[in-house]
C-alpha atoms as a PDB file:
ATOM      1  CA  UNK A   1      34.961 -18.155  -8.561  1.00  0.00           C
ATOM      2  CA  UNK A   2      32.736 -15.084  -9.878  1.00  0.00           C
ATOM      3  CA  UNK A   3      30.137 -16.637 -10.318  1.00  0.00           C
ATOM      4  CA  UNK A   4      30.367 -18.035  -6.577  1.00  0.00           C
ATOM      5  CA  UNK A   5      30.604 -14.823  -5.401  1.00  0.00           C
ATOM      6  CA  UNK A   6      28.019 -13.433  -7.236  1.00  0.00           C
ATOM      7  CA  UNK A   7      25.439 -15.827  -6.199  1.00  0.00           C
ATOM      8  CA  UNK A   8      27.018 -15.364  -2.756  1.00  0.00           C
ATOM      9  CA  UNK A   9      26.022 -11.937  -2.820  1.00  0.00           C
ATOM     10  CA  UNK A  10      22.634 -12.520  -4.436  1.00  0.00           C
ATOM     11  CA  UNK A  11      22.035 -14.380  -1.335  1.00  0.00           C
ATOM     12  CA  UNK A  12      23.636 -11.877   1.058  1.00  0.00           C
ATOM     13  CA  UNK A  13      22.479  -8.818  -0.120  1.00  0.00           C
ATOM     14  CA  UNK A  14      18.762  -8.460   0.349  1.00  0.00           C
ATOM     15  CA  UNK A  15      19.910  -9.987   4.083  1.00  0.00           C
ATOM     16  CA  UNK A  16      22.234  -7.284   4.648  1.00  0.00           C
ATOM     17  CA  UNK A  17      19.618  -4.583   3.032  1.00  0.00           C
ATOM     18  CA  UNK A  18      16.848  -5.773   5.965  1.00  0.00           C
ATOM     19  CA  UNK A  19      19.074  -5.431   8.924  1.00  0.00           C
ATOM     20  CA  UNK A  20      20.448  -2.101   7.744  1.00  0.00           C
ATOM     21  CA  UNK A  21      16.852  -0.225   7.227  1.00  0.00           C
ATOM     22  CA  UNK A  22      15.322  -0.082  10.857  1.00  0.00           C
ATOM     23  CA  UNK A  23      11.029  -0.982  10.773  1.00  0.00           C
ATOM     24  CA  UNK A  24       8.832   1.597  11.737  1.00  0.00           C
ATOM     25  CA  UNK A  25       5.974   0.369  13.874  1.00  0.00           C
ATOM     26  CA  UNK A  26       4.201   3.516  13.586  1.00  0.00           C
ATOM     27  CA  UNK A  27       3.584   2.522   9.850  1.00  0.00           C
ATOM     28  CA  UNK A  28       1.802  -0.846  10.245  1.00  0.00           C
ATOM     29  CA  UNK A  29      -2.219  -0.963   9.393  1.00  0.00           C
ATOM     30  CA  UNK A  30      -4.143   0.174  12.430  1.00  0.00           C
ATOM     31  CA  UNK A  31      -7.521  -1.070  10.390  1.00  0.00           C
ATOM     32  CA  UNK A  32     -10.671   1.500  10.672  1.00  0.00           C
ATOM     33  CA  UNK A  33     -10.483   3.653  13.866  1.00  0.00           C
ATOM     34  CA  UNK A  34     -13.377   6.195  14.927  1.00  0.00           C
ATOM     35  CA  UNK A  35     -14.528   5.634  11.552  1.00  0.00           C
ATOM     36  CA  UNK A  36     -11.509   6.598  10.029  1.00  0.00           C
ATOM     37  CA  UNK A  37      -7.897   5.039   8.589  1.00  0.00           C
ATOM     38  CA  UNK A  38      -4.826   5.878  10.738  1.00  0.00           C
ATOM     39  CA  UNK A  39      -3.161   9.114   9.480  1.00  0.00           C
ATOM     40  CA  UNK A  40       0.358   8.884   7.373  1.00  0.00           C
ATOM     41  CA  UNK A  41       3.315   9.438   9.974  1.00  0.00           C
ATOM     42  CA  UNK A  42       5.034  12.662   9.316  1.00  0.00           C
ATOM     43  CA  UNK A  43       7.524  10.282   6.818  1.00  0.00           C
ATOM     44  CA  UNK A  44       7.792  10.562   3.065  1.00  0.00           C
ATOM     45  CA  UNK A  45       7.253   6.315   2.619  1.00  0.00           C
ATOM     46  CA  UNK A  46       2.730   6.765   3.186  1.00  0.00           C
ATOM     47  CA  UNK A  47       0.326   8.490   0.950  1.00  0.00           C
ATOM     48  CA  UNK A  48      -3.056   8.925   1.775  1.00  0.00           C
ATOM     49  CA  UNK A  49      -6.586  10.100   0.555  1.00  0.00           C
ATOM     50  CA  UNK A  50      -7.343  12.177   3.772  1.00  0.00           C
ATOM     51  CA  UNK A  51      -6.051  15.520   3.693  1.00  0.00           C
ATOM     52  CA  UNK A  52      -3.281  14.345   6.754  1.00  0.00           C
ATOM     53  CA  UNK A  53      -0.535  16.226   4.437  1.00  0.00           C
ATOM     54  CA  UNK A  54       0.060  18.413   1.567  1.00  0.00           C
ATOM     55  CA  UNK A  55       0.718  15.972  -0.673  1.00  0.00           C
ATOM     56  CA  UNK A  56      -2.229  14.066  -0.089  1.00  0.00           C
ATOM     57  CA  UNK A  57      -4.326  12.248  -2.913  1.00  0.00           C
ATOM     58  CA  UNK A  58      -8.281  12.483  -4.013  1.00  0.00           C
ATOM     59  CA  UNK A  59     -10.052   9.466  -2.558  1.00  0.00           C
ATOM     60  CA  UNK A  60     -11.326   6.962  -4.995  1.00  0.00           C
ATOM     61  CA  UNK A  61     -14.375   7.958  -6.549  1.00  0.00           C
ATOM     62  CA  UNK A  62     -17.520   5.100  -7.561  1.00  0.00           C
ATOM     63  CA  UNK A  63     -20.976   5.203  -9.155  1.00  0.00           C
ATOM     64  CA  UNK A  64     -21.943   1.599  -9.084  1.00  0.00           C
ATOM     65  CA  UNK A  65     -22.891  -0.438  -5.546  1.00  0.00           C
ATOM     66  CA  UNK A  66     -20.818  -0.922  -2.778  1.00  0.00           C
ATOM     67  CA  UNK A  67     -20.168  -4.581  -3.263  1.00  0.00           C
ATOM     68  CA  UNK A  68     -19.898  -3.477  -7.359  1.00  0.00           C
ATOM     69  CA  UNK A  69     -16.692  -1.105  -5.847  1.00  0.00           C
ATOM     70  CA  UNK A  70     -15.156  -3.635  -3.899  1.00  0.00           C
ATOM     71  CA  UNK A  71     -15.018  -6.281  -6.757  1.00  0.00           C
ATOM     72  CA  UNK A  72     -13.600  -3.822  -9.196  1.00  0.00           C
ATOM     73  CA  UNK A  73     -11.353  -2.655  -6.199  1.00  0.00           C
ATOM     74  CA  UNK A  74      -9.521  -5.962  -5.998  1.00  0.00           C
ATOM     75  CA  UNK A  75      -9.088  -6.622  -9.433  1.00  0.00           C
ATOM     76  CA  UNK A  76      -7.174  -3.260  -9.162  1.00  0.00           C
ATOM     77  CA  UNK A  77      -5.147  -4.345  -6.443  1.00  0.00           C
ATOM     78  CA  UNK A  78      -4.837  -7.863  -7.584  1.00  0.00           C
ATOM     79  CA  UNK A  79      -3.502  -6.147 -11.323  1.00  0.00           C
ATOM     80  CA  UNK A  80      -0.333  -5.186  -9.229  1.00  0.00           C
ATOM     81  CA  UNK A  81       2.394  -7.640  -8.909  1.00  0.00           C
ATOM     82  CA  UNK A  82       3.328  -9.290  -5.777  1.00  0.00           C
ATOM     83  CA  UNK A  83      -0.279  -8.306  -3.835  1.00  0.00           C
ATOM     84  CA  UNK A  84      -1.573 -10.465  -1.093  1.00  0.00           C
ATOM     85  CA  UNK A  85      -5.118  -9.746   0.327  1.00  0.00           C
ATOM     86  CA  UNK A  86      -4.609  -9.842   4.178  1.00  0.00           C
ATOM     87  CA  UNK A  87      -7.968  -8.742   5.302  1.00  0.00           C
ATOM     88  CA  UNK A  88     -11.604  -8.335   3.194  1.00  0.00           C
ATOM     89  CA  UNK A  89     -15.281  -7.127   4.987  1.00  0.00           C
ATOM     90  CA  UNK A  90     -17.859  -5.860   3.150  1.00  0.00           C
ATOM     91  CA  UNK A  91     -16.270  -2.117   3.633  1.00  0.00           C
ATOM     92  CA  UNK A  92     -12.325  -2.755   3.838  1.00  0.00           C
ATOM     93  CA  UNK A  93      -9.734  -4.299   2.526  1.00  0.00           C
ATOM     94  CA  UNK A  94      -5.717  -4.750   3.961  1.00  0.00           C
ATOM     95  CA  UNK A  95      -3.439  -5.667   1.228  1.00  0.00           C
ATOM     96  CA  UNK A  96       0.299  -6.427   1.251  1.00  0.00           C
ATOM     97  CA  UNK A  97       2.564  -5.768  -1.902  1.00  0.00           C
ATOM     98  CA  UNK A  98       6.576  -7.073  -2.179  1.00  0.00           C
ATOM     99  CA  UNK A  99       9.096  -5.214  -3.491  1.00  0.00           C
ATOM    100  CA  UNK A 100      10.645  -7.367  -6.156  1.00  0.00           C
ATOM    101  CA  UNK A 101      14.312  -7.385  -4.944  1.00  0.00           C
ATOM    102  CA  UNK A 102      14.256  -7.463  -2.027  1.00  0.00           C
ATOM    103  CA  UNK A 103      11.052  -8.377  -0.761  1.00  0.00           C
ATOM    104  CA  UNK A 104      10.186  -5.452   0.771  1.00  0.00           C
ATOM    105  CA  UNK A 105       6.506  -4.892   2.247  1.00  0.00           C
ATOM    106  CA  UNK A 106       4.192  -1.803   1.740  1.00  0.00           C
ATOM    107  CA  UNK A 107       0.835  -2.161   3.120  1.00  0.00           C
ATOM    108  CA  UNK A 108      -2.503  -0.441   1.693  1.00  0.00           C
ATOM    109  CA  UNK A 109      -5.636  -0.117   3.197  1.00  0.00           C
ATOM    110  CA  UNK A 110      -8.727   0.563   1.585  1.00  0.00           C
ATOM    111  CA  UNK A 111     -12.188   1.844   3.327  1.00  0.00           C
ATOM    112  CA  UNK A 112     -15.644   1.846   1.470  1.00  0.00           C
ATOM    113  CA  UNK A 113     -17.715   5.025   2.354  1.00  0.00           C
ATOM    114  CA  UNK A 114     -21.139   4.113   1.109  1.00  0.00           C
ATOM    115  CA  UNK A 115     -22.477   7.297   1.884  1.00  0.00           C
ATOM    116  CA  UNK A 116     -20.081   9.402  -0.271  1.00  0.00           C
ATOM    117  CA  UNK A 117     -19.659   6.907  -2.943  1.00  0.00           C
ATOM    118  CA  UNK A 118     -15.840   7.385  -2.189  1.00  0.00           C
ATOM    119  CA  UNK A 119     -12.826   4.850  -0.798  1.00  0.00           C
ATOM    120  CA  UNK A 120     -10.352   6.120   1.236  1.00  0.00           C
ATOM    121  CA  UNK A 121      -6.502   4.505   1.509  1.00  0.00           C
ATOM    122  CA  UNK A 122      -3.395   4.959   2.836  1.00  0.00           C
ATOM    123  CA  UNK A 123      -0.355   2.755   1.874  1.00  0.00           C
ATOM    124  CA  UNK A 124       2.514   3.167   3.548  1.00  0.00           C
ATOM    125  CA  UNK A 125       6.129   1.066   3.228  1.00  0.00           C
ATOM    126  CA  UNK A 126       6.885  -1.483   6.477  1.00  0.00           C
ATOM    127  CA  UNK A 127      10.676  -0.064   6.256  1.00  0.00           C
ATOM    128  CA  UNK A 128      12.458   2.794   6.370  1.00  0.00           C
ATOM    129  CA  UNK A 129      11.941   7.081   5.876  1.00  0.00           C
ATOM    130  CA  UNK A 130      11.702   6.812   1.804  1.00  0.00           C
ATOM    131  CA  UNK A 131       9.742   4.227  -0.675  1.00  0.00           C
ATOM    132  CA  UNK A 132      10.918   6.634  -3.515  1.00  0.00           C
ATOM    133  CA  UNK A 133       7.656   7.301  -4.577  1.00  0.00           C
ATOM    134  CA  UNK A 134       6.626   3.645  -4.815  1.00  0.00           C
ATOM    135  CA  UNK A 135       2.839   3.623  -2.886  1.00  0.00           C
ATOM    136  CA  UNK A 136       2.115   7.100  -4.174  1.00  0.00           C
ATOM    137  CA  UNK A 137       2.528   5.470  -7.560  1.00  0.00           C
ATOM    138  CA  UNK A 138       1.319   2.742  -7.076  1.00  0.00           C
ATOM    139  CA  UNK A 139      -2.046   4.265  -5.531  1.00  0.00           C
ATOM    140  CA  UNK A 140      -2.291   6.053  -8.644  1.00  0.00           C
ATOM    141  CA  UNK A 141      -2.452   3.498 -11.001  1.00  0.00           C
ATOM    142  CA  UNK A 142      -4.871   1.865  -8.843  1.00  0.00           C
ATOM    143  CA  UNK A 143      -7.273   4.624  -9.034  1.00  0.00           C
ATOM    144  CA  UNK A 144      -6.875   5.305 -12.778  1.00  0.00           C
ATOM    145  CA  UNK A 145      -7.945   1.181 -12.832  1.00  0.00           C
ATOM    146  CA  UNK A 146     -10.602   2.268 -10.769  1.00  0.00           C
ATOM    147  CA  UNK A 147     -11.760   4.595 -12.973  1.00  0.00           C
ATOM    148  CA  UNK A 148     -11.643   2.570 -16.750  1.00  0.00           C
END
């Protein structure tokens, strides 16, 4: 009988967890605009490289070609569990990660800026006010790949 309703709320729970945390529209990928990424909204779930908030991170930094960057950028990405490329052009790159509970989506985007030898991102959770840190971590690590 436990173990029925454990599976029961195995099942449930990640259900129950989805129609309880309300989805931001404001937080999906908006691709390059006016040269640019969309800003963070004014939520703690997005971290970016521009300066859109205090607590904004350094853009990635590269040395070797364009196409060289993009190649070692999605090994980076693909490093991280659960990552789907969505989108991939010569200069940007969409990618979707999944929470491993319950499934959750974050989205990163990544922008190639040839002339500054730098990539911009933002990643920013699907759900929700707070990721608890998760895509500013996340962008971390792949920026310390980035730079091995």
């Amino acid at each position: 009988m436990i173990v029925i309703g454990l599976a029961a709320a195995a099942v449930l729970l990640p259900l129950l967890a989805r129609l309880l945390i309300t989805t931001t529209d404001s937080l999906a990928p908006g691709g390059i605009q006016d040269g640019q990424l969309a800003p963070c909204p004014p939520t703690p779930n997005c971290v970016a490289s521009r300066p859109y908030a205090a607590d904004s991170l350094p853009p990635i930094s590269y040395s070797d070609t364009p196409e060289q960057a993009m190649q070692r950028l999605v090994a980076a990405v693909q490093a991280e569990p659960r990552s789907t490329i969505l989108t991939q052009t010569e200069d940007y790159l969409h990618v979707q990660f999944r929470s491993l509970v319950f499934g959750f989506g974050d989205d990163a985007e990544f922008m190639l800026m040839p002339t500054t030898n730098q990539i911009e991102f933002r990643s920013a959770a699907r759900m929700g006010r707070s990721d608890l840190g998760v895509n500013r971590t996340r962008m971390e690590r792949i920026t310390q790949r980035m730079q091995q």
